[in-house]
C-alpha atoms as a PDB file:
ATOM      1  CA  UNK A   1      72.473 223.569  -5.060  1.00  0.00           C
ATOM      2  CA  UNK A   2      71.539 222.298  -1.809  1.00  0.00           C
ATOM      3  CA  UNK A   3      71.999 218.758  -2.613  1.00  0.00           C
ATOM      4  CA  UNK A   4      75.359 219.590  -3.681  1.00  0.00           C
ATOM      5  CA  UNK A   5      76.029 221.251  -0.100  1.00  0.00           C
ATOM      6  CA  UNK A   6      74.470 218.005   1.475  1.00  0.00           C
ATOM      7  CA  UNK A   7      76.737 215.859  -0.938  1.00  0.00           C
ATOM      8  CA  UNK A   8      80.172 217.903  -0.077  1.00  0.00           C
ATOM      9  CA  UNK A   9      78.951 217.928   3.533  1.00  0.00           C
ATOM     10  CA  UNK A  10      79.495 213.759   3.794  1.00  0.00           C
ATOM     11  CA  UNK A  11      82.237 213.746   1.664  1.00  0.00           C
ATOM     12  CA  UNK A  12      83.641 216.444   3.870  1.00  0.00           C
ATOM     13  CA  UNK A  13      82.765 214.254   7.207  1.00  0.00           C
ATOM     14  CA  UNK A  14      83.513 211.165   5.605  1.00  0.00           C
ATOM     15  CA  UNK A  15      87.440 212.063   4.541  1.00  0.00           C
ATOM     16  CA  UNK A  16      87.350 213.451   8.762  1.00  0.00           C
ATOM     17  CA  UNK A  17      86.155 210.238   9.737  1.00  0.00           C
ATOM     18  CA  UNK A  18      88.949 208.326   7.546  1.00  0.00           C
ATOM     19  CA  UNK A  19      91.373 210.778   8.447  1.00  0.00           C
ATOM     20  CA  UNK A  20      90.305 209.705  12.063  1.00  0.00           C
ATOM     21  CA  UNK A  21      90.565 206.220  11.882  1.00  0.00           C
ATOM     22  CA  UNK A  22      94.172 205.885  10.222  1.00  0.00           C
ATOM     23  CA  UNK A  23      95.587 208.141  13.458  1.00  0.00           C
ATOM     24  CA  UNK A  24      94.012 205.307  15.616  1.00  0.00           C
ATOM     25  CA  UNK A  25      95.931 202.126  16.727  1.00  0.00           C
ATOM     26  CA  UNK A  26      94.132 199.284  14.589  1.00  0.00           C
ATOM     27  CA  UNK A  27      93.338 197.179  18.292  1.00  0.00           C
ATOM     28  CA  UNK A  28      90.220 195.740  18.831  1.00  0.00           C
ATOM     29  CA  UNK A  29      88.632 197.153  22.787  1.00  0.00           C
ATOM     30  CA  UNK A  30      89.079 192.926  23.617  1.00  0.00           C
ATOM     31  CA  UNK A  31      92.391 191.979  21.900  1.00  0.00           C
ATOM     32  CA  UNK A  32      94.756 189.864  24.495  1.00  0.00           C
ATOM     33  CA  UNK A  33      98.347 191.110  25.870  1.00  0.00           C
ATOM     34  CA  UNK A  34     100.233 189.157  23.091  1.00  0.00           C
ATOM     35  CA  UNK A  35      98.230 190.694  19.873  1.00  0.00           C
ATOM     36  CA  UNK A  36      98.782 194.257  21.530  1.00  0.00           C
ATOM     37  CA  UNK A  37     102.391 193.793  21.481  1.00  0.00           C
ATOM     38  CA  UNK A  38     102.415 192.674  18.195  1.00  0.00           C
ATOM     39  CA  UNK A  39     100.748 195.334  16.650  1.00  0.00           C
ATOM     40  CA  UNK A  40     102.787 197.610  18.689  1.00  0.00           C
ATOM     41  CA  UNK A  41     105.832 195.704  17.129  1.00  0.00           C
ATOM     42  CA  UNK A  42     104.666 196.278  13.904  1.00  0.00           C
ATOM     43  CA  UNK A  43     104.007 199.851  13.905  1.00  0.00           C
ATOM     44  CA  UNK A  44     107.207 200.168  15.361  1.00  0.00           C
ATOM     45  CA  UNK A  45     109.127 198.062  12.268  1.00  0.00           C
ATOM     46  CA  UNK A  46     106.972 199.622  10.273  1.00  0.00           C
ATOM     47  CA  UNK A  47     108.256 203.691  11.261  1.00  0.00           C
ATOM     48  CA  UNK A  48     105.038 204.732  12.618  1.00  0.00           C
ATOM     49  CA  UNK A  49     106.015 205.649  15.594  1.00  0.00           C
ATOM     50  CA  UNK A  50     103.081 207.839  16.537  1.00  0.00           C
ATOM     51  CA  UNK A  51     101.026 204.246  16.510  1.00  0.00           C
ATOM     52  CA  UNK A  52     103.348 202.804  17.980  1.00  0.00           C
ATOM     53  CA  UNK A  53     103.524 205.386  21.569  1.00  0.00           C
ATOM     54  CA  UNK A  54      99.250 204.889  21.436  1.00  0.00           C
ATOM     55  CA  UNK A  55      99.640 201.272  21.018  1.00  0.00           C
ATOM     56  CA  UNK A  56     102.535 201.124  23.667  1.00  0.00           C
ATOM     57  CA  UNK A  57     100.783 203.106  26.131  1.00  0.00           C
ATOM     58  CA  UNK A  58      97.245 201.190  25.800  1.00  0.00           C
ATOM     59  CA  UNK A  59      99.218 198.139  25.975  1.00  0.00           C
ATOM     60  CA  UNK A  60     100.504 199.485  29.445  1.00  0.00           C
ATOM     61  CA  UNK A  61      97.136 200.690  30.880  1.00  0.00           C
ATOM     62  CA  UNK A  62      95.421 197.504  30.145  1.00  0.00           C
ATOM     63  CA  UNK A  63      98.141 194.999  31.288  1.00  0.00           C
ATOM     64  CA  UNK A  64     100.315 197.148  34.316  1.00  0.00           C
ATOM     65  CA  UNK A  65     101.642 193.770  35.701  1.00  0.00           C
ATOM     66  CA  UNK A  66     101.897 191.551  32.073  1.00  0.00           C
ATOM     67  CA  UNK A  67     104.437 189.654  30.845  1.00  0.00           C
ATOM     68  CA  UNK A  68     105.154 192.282  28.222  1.00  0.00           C
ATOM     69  CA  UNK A  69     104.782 195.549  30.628  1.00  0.00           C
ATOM     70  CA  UNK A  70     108.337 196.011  31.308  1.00  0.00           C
ATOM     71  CA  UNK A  71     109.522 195.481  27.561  1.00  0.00           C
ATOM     72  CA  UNK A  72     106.383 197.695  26.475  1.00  0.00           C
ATOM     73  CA  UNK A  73     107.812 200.423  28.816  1.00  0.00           C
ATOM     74  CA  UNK A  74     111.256 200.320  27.150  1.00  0.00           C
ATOM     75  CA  UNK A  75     110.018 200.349  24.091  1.00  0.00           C
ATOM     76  CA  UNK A  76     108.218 203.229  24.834  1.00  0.00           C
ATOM     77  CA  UNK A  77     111.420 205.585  25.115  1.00  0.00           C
ATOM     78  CA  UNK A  78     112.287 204.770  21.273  1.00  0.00           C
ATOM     79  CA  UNK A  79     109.081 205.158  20.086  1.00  0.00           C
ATOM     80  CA  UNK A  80     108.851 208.645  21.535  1.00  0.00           C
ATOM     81  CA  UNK A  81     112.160 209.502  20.465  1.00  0.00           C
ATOM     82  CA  UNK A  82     111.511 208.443  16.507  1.00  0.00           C
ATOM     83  CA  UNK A  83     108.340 210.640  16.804  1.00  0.00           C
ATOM     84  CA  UNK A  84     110.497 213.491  17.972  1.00  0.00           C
ATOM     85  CA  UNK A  85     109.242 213.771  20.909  1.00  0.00           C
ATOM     86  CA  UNK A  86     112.324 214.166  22.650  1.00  0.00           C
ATOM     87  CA  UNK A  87     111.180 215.513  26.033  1.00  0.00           C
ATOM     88  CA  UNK A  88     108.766 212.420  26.294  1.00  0.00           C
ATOM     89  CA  UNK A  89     111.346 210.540  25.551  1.00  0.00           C
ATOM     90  CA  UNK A  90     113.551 211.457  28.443  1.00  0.00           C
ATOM     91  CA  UNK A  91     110.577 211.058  30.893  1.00  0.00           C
ATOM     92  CA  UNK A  92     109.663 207.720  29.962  1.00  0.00           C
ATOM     93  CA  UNK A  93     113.184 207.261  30.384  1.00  0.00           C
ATOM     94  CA  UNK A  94     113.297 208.510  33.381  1.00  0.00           C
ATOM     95  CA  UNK A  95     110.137 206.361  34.177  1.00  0.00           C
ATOM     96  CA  UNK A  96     111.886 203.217  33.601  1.00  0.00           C
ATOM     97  CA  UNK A  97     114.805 204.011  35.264  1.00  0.00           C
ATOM     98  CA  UNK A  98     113.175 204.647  38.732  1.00  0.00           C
ATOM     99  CA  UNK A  99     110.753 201.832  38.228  1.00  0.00           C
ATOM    100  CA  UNK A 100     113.458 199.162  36.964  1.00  0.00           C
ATOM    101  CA  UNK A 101     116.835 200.390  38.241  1.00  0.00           C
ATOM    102  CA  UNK A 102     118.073 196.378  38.405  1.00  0.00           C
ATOM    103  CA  UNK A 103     116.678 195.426  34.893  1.00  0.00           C
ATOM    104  CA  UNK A 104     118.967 193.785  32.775  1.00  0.00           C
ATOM    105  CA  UNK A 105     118.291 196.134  29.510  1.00  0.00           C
ATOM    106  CA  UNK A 106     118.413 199.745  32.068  1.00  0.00           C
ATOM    107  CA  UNK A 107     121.775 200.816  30.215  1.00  0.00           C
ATOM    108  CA  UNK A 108     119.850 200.808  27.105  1.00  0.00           C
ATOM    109  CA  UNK A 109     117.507 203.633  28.984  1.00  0.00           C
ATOM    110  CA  UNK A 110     120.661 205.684  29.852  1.00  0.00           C
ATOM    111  CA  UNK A 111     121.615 205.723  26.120  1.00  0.00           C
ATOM    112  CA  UNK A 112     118.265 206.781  24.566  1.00  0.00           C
ATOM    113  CA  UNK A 113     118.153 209.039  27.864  1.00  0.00           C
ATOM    114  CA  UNK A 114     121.361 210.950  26.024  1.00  0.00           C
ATOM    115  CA  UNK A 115     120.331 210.624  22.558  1.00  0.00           C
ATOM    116  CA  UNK A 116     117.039 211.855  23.256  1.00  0.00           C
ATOM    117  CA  UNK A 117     118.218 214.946  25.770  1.00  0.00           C
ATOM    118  CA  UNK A 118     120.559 215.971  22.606  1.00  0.00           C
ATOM    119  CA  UNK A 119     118.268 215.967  19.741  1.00  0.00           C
ATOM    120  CA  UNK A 120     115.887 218.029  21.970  1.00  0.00           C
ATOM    121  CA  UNK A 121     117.847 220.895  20.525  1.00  0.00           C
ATOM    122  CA  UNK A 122     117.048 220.473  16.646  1.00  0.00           C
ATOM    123  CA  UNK A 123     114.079 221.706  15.390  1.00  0.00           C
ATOM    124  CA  UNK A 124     111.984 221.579  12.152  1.00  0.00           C
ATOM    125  CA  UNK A 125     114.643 222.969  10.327  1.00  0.00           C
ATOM    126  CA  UNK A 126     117.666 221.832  11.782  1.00  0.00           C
ATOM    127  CA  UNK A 127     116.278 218.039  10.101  1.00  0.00           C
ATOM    128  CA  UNK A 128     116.383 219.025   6.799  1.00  0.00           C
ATOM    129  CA  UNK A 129     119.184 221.997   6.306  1.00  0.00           C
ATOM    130  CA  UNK A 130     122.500 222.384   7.992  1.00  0.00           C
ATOM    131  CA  UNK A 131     122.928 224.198  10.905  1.00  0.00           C
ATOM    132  CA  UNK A 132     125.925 224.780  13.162  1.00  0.00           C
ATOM    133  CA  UNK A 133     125.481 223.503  16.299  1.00  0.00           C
ATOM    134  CA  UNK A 134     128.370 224.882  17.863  1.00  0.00           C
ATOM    135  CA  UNK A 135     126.298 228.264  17.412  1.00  0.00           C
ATOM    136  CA  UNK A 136     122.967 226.847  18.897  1.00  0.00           C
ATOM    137  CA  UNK A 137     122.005 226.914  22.682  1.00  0.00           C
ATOM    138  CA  UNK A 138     124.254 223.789  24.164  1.00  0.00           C
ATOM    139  CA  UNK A 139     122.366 223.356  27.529  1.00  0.00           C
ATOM    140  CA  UNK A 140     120.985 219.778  25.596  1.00  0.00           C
ATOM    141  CA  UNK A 141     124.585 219.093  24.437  1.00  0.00           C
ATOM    142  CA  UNK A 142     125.598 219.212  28.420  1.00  0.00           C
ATOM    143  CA  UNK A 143     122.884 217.538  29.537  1.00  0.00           C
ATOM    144  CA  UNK A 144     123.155 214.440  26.719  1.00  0.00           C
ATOM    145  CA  UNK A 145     127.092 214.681  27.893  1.00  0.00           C
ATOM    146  CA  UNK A 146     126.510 214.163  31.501  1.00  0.00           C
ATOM    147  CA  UNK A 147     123.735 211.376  30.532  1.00  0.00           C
ATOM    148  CA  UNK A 148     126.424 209.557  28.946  1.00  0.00           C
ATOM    149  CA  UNK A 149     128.693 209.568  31.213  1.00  0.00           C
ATOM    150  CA  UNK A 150     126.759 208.338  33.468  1.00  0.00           C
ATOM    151  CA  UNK A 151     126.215 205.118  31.222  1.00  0.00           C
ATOM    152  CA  UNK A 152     129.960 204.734  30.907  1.00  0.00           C
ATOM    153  CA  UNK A 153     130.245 204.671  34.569  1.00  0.00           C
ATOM    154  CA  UNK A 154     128.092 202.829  36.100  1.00  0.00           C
ATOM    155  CA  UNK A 155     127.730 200.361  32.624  1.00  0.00           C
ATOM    156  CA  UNK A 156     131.269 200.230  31.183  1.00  0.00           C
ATOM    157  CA  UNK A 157     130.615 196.995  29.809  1.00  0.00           C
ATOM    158  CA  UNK A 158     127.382 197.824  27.970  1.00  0.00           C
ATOM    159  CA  UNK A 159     127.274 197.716  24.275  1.00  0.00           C
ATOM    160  CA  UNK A 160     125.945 200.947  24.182  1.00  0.00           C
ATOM    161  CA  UNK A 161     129.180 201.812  26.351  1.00  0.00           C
ATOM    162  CA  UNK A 162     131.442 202.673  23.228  1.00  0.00           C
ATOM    163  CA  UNK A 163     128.800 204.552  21.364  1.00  0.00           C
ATOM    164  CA  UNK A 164     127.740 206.376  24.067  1.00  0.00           C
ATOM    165  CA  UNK A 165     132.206 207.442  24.538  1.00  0.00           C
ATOM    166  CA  UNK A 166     132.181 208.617  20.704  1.00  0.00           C
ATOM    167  CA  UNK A 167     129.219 210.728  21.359  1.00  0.00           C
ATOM    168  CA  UNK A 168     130.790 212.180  24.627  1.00  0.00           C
ATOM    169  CA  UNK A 169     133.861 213.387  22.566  1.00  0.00           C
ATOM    170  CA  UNK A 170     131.945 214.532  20.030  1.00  0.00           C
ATOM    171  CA  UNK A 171     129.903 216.705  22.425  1.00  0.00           C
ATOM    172  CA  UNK A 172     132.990 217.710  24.268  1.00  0.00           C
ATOM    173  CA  UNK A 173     134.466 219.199  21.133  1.00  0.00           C
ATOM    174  CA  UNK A 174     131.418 220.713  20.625  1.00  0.00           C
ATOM    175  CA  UNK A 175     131.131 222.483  23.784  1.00  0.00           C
ATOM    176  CA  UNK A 176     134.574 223.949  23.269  1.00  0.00           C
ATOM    177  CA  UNK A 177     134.361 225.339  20.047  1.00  0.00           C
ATOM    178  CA  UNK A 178     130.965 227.190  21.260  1.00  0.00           C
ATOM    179  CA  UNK A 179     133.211 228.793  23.636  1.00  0.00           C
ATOM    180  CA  UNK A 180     135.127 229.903  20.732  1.00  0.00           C
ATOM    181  CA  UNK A 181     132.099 231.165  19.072  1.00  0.00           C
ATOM    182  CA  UNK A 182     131.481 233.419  22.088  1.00  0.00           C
ATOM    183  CA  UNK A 183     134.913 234.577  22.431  1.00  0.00           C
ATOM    184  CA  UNK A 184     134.075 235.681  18.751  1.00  0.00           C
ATOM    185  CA  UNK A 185     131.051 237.836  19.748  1.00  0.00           C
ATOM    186  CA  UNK A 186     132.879 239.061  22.444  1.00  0.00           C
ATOM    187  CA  UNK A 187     135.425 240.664  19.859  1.00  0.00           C
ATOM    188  CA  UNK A 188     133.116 241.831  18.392  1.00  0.00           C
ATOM    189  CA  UNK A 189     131.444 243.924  20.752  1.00  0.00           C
ATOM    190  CA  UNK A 190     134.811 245.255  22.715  1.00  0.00           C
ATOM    191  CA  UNK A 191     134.841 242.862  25.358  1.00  0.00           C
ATOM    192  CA  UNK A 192     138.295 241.755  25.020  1.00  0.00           C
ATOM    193  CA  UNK A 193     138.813 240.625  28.964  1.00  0.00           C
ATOM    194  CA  UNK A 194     135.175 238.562  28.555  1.00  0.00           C
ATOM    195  CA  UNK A 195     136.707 237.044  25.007  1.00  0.00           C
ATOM    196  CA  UNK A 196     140.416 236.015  26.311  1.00  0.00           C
ATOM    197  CA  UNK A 197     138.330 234.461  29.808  1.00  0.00           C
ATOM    198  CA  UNK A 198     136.715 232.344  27.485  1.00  0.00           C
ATOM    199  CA  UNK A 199     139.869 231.456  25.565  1.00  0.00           C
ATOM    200  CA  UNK A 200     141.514 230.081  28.749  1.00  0.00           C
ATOM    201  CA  UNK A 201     138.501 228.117  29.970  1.00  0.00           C
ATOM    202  CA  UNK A 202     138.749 226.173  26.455  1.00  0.00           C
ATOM    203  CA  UNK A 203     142.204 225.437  27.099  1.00  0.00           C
ATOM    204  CA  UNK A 204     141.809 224.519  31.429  1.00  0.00           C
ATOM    205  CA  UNK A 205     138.602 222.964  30.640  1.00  0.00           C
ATOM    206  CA  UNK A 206     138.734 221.508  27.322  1.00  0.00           C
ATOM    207  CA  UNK A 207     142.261 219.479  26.644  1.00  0.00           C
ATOM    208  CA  UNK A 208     143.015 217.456  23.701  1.00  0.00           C
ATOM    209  CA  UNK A 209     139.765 219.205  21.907  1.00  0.00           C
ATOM    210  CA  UNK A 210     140.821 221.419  18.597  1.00  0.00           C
ATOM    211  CA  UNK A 211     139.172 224.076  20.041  1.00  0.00           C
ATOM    212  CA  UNK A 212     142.485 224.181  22.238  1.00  0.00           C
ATOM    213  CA  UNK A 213     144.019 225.782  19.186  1.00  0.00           C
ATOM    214  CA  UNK A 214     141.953 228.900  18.862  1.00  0.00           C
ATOM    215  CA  UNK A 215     142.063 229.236  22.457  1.00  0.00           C
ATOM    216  CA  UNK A 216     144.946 229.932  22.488  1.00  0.00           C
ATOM    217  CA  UNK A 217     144.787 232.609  19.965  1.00  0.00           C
ATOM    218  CA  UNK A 218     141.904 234.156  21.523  1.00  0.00           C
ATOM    219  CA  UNK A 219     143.807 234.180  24.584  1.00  0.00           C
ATOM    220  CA  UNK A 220     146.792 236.145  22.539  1.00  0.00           C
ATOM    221  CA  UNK A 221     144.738 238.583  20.994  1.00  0.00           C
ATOM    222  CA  UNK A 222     142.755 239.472  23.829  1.00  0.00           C
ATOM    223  CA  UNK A 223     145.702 240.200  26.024  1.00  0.00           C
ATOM    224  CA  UNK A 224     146.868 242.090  23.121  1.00  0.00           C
ATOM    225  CA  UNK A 225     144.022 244.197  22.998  1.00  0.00           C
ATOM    226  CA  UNK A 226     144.053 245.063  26.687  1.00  0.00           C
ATOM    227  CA  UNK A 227     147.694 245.308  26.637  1.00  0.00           C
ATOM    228  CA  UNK A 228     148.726 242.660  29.146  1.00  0.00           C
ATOM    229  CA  UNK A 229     151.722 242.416  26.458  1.00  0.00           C
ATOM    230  CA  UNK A 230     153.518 239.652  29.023  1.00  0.00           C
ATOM    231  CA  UNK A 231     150.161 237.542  29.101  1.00  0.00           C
ATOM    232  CA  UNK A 232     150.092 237.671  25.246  1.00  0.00           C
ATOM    233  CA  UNK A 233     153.644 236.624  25.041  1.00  0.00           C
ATOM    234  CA  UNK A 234     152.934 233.265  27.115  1.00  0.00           C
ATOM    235  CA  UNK A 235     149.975 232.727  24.976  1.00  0.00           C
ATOM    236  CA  UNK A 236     151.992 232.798  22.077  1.00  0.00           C
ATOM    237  CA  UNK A 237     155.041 231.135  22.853  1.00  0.00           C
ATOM    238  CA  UNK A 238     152.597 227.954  24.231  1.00  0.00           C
ATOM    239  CA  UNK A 239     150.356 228.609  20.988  1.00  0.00           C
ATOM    240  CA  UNK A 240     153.762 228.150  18.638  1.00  0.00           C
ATOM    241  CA  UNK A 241     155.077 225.501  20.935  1.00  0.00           C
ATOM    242  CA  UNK A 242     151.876 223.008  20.439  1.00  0.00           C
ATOM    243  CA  UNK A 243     150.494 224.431  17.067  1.00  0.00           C
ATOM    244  CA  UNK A 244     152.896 226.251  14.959  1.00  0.00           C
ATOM    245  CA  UNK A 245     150.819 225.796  11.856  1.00  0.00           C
ATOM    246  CA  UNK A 246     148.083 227.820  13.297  1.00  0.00           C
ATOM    247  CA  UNK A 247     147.079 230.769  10.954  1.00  0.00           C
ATOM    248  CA  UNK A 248     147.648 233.047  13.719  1.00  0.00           C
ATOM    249  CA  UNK A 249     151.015 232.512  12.970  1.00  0.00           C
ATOM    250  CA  UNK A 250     154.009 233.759  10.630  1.00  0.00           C
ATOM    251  CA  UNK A 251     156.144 231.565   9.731  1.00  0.00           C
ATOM    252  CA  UNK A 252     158.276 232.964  12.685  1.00  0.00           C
ATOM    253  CA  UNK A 253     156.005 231.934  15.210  1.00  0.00           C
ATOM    254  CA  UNK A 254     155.444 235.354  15.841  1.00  0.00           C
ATOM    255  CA  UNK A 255     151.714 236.148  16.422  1.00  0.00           C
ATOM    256  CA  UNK A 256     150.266 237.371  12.608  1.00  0.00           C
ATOM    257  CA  UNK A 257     146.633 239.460  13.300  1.00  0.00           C
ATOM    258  CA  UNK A 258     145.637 242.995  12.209  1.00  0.00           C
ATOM    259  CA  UNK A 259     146.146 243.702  16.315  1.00  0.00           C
ATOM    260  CA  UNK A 260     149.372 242.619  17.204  1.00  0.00           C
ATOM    261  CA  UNK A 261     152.279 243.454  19.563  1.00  0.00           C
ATOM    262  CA  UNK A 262     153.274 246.381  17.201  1.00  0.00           C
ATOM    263  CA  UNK A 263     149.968 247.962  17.136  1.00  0.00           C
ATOM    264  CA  UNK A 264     147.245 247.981  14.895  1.00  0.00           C
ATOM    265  CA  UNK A 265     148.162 247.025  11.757  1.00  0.00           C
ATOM    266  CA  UNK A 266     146.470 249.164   9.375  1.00  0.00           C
ATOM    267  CA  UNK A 267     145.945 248.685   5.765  1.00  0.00           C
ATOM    268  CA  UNK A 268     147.273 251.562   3.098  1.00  0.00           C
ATOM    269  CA  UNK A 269     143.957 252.298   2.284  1.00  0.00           C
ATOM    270  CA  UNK A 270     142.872 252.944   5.892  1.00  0.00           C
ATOM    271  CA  UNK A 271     145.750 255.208   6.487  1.00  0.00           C
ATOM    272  CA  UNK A 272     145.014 257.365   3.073  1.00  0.00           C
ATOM    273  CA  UNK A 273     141.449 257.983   3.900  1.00  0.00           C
ATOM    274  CA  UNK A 274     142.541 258.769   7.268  1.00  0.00           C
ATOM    275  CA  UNK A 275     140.340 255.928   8.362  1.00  0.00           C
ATOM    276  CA  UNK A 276     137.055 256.391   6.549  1.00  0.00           C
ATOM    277  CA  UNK A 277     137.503 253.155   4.427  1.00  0.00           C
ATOM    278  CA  UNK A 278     138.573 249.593   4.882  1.00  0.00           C
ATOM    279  CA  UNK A 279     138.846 249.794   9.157  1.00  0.00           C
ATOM    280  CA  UNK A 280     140.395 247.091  11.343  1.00  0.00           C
ATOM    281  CA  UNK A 281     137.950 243.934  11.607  1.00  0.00           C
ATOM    282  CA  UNK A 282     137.564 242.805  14.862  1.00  0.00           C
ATOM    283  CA  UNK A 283     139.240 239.402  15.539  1.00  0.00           C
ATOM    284  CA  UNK A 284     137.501 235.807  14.503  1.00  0.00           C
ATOM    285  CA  UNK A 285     138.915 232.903  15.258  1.00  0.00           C
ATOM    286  CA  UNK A 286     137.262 229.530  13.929  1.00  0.00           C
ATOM    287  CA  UNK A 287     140.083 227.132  12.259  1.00  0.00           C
ATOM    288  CA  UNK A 288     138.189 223.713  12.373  1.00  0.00           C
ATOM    289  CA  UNK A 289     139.414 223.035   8.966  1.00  0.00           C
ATOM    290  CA  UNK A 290     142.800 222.967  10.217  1.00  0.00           C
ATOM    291  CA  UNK A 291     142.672 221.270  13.619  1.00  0.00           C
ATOM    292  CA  UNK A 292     139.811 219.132  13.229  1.00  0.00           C
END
């Protein structure tokens, strides 16, 4: 028995030590400038990104002022950012930025700047299953917005310029329909003046979005709800105007919800069980099938 303990034990150590030695960059203590980068290059082709940020960073700390310290630096912010680790991305970003603000390739830090301050939000999950992302905290979203834009503006010619404008209206349509999805919890906890505020920012703040749509709607019902009938009105008329076929809708343009103009629109079933069964819903609006 205790040779089999002392046999297990350097299997056990030896599998540690493997284990060890594969999580290592493969560089010898004396290899030159050129070799690091190469073996940085092909951890990088090769997806191992974790290698890659070690090999990156070693490459750095030996050779500050080498030929290949500046590319090894931008490199860097890629390398973090297919290890998913997004923050470290943006810093190293960042780094380069205030280090290099006149290099040729900076607009290519701006980009992964606003790729990486997005994908900060996902998680474990959010890689492998769907998730909504209008419904998820959007303080990344605004932050990867306003990193793009910057791009754009002071790079309009970059080739990252037109990636970096689909991304921005993606992220602005985003933002909008969040709004939406508040104005929904605000239904459904009573706060109808807190829902039909957030209706109108969509449409001041958020033009030419589809959100716009259901803004508008949340803007009717909530003034319906609080009985500013003459707000409602000018919410729908605008609402029928711009999108008749919204579901909010009759075919008369006239505003179609269980709360409407009329009153509460109650089923039969409510009104036999004297309101035991089958109560009003509160409002939901989310038509991105339609609009989007």
């Amino acid at each position: 028995m205790k040779s089999l303990r002392i046999v297990a034990t350097l299997l056990l150590l030896g599998g540690l030590v493997a284990c060890s030695g594969n999580d290592s960059p493969d560089i010898a203590a004396d290899a030159g400038e050129q070799q690091m980068y190469r073996e940085a290059q092909r951890y990088l082709n090769n997806s191992n990104y974790d290698l890659a940020v070690r090999s990156l960073q070693l490459l750095e700390s030996r050779y500050p002022f080498g030929k290949y310290a500046e590319q090894a630096q931008l490199e860097l912010i890629y390398a973090h950012y297919g290890a998913y680790e997004h923050e470290a991305a943006v810093e190293a970003a960042d780094r380069f930025i205030r280090l290099h603000p006149q290099h040729p390739n900076v607009d290519y830090a701006y980009y992964m700047k606003g790729l990486a301050a997005y994908s900060g939000s996902q998680d474990l999950f959010s890689r492998f299953l769907p998730t909504d992302d209008t419904k998820r905290d959007t303080s990344h979203a605004r932050e990867a917005f306003a990193e793009f834009a910057q791009l754009v503006s002071r790079y309009p010619d970059s080739p990252y310029a037109a990636d970096a404008k689909a991304r921005m209206v993606h992220l602005r349509n985003l933002l909008a329909r969040h709004e939406i999805n508040v104005a929904n919890y605000y239904f459904r906890r009573g706060a109808y003046l807190a829902a039909a505020n957030r209706g109108r920012y969509v449409v001041e703040h958020f033009q030419r979005t589809p959100a716009v749509a259901d803004g508008l709607a949340v803007m009717a019902q909530g003034y319906i709800l609080l009985g500013m009938n003459d707000l409602a009105e000018d919410a729908i008329d605008v609402l029928a105007l711009n999108y008749p076929e919204h579901p909010s809708l009759d075919k008369d343009g006239n505003f179609d919800s269980v709360y409407t103009l009329d009153g509460v629109q109650r089923s039969w079933v409510n009104k036999a069980t004297f309101g035991l069964f089958d109560p009003p819903e509160p409002p939901q609006f989310d038509n991105r099938e339609t609009f989007e």
